[in-house]
N, C-alpha and C. Protein backbone atom coordinates (compact mmCIF):
# COMPACT_ATOMS: atom_id res chain seq x y z
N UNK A 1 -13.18 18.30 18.64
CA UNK A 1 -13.51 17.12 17.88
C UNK A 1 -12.39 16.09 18.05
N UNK A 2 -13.01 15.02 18.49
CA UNK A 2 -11.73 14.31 18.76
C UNK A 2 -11.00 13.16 16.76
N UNK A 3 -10.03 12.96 17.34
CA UNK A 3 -9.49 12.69 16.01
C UNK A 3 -10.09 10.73 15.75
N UNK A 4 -10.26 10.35 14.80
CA UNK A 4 -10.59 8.70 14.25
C UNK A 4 -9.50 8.02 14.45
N UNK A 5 -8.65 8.44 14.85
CA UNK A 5 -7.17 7.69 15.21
C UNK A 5 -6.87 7.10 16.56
N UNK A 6 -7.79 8.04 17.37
CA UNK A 6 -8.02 8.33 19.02
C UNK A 6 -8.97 6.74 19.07
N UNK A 7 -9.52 6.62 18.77
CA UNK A 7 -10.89 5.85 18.70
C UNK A 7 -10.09 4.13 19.50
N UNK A 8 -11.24 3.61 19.88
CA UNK A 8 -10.63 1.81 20.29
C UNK A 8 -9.49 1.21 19.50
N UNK A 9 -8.53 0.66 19.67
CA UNK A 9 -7.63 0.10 18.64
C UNK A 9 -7.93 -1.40 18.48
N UNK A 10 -7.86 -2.13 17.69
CA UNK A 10 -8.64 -3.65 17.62
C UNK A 10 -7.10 -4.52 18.08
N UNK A 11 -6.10 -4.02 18.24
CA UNK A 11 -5.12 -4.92 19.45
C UNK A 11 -4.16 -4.11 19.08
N UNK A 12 -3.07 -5.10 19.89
CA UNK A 12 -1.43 -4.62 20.71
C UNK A 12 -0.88 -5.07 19.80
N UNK A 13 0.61 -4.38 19.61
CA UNK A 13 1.76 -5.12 18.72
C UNK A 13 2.95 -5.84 20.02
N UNK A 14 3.32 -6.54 18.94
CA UNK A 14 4.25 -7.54 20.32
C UNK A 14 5.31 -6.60 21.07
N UNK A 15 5.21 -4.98 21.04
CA UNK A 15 6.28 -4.28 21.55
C UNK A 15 5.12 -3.49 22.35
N UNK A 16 3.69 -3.72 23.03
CA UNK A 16 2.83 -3.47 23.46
C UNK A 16 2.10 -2.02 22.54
N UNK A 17 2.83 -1.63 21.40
CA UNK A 17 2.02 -0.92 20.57
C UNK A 17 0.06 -1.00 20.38
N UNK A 18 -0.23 0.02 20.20
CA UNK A 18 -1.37 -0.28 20.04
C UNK A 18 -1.61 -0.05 18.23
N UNK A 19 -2.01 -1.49 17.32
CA UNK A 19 -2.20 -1.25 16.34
C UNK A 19 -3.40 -0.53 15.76
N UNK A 20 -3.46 0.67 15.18
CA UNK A 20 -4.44 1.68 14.29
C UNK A 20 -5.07 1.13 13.02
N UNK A 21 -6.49 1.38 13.20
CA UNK A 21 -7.15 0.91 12.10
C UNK A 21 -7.48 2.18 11.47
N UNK A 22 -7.38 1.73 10.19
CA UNK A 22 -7.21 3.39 9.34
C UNK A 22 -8.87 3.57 9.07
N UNK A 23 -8.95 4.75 9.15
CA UNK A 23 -9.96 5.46 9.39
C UNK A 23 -9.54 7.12 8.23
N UNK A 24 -9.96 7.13 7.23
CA UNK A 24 -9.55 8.67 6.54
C UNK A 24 -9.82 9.79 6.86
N UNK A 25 -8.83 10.16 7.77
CA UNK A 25 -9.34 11.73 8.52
C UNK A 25 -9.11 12.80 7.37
N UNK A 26 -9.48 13.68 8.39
CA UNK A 26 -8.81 15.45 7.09
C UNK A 26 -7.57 15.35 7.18
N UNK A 27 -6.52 15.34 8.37
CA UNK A 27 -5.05 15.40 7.89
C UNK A 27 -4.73 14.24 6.94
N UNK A 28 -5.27 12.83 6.94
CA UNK A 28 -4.99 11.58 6.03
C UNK A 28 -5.24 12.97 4.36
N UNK A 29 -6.49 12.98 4.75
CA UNK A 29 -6.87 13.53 3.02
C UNK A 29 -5.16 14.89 2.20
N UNK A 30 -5.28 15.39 3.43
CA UNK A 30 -3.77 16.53 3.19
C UNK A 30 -2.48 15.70 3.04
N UNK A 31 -2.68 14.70 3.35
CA UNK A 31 -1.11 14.17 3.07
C UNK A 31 -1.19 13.82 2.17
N UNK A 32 -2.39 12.71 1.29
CA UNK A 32 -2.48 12.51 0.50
C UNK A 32 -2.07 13.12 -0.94
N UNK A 33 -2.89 14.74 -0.31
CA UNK A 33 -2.91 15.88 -1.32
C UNK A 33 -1.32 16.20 -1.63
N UNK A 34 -0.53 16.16 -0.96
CA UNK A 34 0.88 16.17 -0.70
C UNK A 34 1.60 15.41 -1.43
N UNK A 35 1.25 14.07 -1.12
CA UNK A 35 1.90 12.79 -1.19
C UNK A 35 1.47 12.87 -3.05
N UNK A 36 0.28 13.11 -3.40
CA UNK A 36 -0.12 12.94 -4.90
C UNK A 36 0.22 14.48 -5.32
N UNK A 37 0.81 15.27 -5.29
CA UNK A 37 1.49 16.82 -5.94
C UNK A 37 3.28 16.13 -6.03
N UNK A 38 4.12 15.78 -4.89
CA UNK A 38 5.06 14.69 -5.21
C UNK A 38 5.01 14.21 -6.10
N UNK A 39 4.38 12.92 -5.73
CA UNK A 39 4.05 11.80 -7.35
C UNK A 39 4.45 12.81 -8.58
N UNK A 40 3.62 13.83 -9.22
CA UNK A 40 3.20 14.23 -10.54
C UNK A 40 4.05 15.20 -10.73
N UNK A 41 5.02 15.43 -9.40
CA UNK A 41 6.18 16.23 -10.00
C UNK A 41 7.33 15.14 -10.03
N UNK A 42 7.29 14.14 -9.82
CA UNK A 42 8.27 12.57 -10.04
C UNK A 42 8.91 12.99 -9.09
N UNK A 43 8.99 13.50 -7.53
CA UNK A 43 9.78 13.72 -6.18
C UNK A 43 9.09 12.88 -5.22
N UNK A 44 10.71 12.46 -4.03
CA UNK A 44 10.04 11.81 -3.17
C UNK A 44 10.20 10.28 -3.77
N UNK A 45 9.04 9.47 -2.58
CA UNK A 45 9.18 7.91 -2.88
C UNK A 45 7.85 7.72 -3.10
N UNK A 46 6.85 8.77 -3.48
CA UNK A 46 5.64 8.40 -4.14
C UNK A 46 5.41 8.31 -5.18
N UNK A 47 4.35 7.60 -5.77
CA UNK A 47 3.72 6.93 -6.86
C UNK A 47 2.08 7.17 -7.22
N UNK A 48 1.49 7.02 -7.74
CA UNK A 48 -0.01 7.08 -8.06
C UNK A 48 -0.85 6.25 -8.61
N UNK A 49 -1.47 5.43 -8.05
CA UNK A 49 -2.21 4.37 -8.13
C UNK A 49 -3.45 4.52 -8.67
N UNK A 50 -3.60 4.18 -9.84
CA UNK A 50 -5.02 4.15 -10.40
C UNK A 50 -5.82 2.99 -10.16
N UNK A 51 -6.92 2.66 -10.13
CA UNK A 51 -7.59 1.65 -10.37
C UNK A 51 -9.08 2.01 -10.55
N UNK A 52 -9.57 0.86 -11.52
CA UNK A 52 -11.07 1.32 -11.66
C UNK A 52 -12.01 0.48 -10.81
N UNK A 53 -13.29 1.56 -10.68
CA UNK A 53 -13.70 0.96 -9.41
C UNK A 53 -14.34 -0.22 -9.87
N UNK A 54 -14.68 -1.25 -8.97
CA UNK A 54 -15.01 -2.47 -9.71
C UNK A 54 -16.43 -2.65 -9.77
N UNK A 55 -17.50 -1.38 -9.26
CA UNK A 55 -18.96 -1.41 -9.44
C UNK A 55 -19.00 0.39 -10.99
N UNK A 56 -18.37 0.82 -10.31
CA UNK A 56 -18.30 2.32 -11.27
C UNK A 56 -17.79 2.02 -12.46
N UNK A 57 -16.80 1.42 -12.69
CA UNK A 57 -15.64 1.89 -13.24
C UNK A 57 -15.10 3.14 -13.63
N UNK A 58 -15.31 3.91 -12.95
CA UNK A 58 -14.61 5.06 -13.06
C UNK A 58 -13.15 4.87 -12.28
N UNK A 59 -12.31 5.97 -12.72
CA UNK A 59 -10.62 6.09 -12.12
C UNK A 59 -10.98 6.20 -10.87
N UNK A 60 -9.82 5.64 -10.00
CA UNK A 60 -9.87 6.42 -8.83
C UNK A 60 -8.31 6.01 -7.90
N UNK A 61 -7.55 7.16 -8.03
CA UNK A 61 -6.37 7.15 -7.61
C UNK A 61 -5.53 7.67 -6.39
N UNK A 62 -4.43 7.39 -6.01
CA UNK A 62 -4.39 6.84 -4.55
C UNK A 62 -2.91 7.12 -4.40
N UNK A 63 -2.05 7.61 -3.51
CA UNK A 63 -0.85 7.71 -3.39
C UNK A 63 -0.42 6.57 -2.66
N UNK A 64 0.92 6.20 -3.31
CA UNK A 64 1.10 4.49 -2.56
C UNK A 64 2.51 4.65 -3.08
N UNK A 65 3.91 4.10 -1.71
CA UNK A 65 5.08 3.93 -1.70
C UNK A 65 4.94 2.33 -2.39
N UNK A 66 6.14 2.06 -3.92
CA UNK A 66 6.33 0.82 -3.92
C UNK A 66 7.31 0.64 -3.40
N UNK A 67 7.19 -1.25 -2.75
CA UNK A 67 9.02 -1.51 -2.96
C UNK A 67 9.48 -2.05 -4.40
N UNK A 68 10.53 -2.07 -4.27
CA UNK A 68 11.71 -2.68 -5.00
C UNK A 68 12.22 -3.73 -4.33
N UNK A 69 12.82 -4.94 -4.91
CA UNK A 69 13.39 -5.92 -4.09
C UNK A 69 13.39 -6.83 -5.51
N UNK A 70 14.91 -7.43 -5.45
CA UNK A 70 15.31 -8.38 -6.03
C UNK A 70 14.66 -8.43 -7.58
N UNK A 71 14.97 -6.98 -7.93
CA UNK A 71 14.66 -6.58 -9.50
C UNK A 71 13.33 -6.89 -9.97
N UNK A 72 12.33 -6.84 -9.05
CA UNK A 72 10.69 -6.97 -8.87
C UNK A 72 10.26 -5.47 -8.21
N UNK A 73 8.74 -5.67 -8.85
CA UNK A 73 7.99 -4.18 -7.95
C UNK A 73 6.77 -4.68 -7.08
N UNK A 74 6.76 -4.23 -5.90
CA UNK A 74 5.54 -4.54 -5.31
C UNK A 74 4.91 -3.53 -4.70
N UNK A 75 3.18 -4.07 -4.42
CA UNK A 75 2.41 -3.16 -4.18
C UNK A 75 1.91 -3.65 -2.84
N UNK A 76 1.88 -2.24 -1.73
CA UNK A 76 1.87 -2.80 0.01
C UNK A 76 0.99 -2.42 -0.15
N UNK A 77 -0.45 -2.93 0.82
CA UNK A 77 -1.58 -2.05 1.67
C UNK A 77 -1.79 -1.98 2.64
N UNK A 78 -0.81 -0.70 2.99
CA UNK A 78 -0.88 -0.75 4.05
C UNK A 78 -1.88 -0.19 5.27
N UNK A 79 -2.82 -0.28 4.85
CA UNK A 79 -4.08 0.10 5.34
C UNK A 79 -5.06 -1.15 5.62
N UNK A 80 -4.25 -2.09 4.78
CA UNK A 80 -5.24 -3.41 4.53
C UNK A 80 -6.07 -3.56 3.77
N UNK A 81 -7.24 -4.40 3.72
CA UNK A 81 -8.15 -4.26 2.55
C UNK A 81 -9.24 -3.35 2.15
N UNK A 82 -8.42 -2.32 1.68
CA UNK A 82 -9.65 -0.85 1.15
C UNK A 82 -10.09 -0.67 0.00
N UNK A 83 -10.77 0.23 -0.49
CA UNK A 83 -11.45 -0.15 -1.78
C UNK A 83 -10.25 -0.07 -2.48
N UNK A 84 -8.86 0.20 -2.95
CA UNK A 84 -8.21 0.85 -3.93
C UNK A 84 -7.73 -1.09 -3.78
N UNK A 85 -7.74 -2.16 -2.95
CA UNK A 85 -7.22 -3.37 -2.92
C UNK A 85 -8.48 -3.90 -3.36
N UNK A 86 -9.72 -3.90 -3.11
CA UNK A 86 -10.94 -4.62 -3.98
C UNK A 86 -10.99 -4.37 -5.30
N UNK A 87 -11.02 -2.86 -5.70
CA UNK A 87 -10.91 -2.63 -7.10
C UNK A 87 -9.60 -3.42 -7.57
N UNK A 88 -8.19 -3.89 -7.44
CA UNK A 88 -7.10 -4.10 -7.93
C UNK A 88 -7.79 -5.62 -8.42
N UNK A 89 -8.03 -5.95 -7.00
CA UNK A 89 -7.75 -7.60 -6.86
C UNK A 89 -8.91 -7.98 -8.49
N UNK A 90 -10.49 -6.89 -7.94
CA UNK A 90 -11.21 -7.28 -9.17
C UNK A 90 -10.83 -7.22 -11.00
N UNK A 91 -9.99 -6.38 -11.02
CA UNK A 91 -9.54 -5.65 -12.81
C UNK A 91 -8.35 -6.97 -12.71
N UNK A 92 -7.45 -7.34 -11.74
CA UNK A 92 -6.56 -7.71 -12.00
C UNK A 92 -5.11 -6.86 -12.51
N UNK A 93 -5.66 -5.63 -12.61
CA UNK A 93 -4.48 -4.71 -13.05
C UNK A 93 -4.48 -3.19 -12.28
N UNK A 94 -3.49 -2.45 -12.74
CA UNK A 94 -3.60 -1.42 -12.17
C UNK A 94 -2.58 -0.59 -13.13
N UNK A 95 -3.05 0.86 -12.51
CA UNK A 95 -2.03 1.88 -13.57
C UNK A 95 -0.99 2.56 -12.44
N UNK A 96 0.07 2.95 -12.81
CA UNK A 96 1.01 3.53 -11.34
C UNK A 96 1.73 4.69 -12.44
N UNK A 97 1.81 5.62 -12.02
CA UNK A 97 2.33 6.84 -12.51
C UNK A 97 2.79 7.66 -11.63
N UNK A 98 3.98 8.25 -12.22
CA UNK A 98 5.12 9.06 -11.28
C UNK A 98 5.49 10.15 -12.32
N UNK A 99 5.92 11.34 -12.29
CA UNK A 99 6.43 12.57 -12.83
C UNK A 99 5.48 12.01 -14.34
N UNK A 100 6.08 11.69 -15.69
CA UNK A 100 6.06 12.10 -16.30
C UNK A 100 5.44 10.72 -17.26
N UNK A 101 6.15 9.36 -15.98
CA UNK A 101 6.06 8.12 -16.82
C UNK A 101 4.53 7.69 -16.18
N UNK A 102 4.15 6.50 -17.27
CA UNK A 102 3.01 5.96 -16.54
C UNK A 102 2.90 4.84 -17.27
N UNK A 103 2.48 3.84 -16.34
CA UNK A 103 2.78 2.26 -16.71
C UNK A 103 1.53 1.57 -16.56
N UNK A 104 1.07 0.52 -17.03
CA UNK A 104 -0.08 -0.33 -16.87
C UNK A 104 1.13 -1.92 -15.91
N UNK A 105 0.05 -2.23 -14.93
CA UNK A 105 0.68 -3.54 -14.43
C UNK A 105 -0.49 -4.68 -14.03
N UNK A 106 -0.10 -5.73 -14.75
CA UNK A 106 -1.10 -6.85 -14.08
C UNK A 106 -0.40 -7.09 -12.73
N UNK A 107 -1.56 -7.30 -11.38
CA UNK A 107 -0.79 -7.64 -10.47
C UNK A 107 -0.99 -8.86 -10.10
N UNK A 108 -0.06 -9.53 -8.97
CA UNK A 108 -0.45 -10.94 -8.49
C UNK A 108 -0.60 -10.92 -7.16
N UNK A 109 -1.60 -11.02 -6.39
CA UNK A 109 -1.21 -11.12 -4.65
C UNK A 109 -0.56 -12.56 -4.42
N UNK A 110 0.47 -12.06 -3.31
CA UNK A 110 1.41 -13.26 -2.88
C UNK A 110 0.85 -13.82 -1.32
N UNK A 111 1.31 -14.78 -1.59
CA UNK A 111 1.20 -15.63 0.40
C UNK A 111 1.67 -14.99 0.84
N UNK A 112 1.30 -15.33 2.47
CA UNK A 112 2.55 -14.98 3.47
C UNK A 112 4.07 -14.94 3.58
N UNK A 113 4.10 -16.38 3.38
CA UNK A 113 5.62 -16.77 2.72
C UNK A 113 6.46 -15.42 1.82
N UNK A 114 5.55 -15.04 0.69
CA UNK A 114 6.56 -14.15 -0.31
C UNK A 114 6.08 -12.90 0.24
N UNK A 115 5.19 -12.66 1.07
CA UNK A 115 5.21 -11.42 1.39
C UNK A 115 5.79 -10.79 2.95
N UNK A 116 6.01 -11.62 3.44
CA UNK A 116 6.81 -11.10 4.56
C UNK A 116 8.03 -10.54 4.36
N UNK A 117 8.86 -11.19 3.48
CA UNK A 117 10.29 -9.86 3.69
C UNK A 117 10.01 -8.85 2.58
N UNK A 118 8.62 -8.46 2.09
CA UNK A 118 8.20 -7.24 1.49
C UNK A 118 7.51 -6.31 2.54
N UNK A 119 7.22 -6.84 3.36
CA UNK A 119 6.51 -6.24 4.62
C UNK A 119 7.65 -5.66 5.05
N UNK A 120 8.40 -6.63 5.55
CA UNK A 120 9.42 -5.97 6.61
C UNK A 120 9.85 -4.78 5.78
N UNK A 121 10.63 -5.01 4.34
CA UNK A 121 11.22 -3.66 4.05
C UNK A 121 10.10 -2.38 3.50
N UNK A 122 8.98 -2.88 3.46
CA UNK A 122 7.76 -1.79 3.17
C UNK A 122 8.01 -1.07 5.14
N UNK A 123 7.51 -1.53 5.70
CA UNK A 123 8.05 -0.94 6.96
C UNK A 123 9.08 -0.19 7.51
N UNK A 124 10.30 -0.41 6.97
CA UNK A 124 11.39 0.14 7.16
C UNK A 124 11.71 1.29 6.10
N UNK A 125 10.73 1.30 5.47
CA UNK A 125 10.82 2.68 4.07
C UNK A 125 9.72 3.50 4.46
N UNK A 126 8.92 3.00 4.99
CA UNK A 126 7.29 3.86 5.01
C UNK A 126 6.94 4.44 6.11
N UNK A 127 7.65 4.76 6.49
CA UNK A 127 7.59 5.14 8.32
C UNK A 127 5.90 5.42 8.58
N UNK A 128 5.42 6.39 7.95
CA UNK A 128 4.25 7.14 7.93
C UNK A 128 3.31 5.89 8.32
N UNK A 129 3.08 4.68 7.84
CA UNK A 129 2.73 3.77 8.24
C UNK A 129 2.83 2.59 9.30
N UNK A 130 3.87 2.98 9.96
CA UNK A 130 4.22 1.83 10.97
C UNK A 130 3.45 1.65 11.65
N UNK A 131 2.57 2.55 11.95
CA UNK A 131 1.52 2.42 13.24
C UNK A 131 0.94 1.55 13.08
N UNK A 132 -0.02 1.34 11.70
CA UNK A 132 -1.00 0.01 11.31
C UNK A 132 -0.29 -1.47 11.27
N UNK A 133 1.07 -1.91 11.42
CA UNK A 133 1.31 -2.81 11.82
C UNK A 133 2.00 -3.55 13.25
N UNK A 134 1.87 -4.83 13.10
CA UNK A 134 2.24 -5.12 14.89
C UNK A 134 3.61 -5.35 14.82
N UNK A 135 4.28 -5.80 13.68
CA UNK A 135 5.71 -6.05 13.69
C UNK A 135 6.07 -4.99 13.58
N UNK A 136 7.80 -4.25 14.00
CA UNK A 136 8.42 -3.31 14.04
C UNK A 136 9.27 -3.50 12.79
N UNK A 137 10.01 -2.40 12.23
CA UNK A 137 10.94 -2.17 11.58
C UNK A 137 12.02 -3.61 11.80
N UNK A 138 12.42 -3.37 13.29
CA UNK A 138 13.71 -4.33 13.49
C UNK A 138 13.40 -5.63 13.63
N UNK A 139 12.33 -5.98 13.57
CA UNK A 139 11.27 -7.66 14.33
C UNK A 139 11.96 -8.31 12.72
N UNK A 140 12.12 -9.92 13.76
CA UNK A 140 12.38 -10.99 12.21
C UNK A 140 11.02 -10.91 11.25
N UNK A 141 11.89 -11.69 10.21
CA UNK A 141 10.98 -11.52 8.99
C UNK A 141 9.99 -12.74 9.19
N UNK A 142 9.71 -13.30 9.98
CA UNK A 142 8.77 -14.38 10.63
C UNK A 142 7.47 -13.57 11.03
N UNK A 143 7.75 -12.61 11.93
CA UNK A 143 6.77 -12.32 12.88
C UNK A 143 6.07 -11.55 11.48
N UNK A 144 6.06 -10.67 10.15
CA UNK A 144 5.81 -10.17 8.92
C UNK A 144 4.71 -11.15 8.62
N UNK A 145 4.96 -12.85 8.89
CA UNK A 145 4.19 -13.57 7.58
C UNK A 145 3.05 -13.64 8.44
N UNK A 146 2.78 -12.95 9.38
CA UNK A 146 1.20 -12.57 10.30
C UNK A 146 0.49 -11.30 9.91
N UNK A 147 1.35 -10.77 9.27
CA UNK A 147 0.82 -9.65 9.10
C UNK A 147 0.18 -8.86 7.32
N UNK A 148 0.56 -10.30 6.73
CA UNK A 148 0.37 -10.79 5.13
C UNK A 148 -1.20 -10.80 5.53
N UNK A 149 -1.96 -11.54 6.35
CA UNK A 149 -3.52 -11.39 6.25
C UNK A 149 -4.04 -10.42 6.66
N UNK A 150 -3.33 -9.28 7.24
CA UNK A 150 -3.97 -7.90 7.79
C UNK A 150 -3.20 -7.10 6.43
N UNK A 151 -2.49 -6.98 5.38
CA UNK A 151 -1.72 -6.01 4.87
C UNK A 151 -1.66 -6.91 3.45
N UNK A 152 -2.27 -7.01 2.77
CA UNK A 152 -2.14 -7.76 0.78
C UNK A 152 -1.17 -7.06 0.22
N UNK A 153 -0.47 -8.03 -0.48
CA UNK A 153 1.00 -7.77 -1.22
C UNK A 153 0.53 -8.43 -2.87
N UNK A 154 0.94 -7.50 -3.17
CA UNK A 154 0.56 -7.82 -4.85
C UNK A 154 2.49 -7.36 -5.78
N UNK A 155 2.41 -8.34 -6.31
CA UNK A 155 3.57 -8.40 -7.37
C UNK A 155 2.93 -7.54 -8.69
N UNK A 156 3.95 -6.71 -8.98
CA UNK A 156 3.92 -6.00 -10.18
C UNK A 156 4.17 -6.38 -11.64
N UNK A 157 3.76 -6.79 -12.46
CA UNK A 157 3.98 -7.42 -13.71
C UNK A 157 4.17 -6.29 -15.03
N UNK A 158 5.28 -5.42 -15.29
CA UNK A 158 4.49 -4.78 -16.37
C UNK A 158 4.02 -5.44 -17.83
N UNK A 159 2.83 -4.23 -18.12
CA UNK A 159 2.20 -4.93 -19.22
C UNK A 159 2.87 -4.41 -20.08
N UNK A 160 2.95 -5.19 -21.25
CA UNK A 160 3.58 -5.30 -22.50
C UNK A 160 2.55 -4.19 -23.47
N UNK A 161 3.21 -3.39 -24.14
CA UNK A 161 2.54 -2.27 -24.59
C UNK A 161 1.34 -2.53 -26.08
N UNK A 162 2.07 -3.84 -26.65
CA UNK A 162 1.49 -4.19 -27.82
C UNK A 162 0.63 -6.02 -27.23
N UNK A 163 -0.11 -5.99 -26.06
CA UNK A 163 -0.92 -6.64 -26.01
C UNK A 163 -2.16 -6.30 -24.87
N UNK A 164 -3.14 -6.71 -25.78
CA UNK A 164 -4.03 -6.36 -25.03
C UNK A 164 -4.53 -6.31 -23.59
């Protein structure tokens, strides 16, 4: 059986990479499984992403590296726009939980502009992901603000516990 990874790639990265369109295989689903047993023991640089679906509303949660940068939290997709980024964008919020804590956050998606040097250092933390983008780790933070319309960056807001 050949693997969904194998499959046509929809282009090159400027280091002649071929960029991967994510596709959820069985090993994706095992890392996941991995990546979310981490999270809920608070190890590692994972997190757990709730969001409700925006036709269901039922939960539906998602292992996702944030960054940090300049005493802000942000949220990468680095997959691009999948349901866990339609459901966000629709609620406007999201829940993120790690070991023990768990937080409600309104989010904001940013331009290109504010999301390129979140790209770059989402890249340089997330290895597991580099493939899906065309800029490298070491590429200026220019060649990033191309990659803001393939990859949505949402700012983390936490919510205040005593408002609705």
């Amino acid at each position: 059986m050949q693997s969904s990874h194998s499959q046509s790639q929809p282009s090159v990265g400027g280091d002649g990479r071929p960029i991967r369109k994510f596709h959820h295989t069985r090993g994706d689903r095992v890392g996941d499984a991995l990546s979310g047993m981490l999270a809920r023991a608070g190890v590692g640089p994972f997190w757990l992403l709730t969001t409700r679906g925006r036709k269901t509303g039922r939960p539906h949660t998602n292992p996702v590296t944030l960054v940090e940068q300049d005493g802000r939290s942000w949220l990468v997709a680095p997959y691009g726009a999948v349901s866990w980024v339609h459901n966000a964008r629709a609620a406007g919020r999201v829940g993120i939980r790690r070991g023990r804590g768990s937080f409600d956050y309104t989010i904001r998606e940013v331009g290109p502009g504010e999301a390129a040097p979140i790209l770059k250092r989402y890249v340089g933390i997330a290895s597991a992901t580099r493939h899906y983008f065309q800029a490298s780790k070491d590429s200026p933070v220019e060649l990033f603000r191309a990659e803001a319309q393939r990859h949505p960056v949402f700012e983390l807001t936490l919510v205040d516990p005593d408002t609705p």
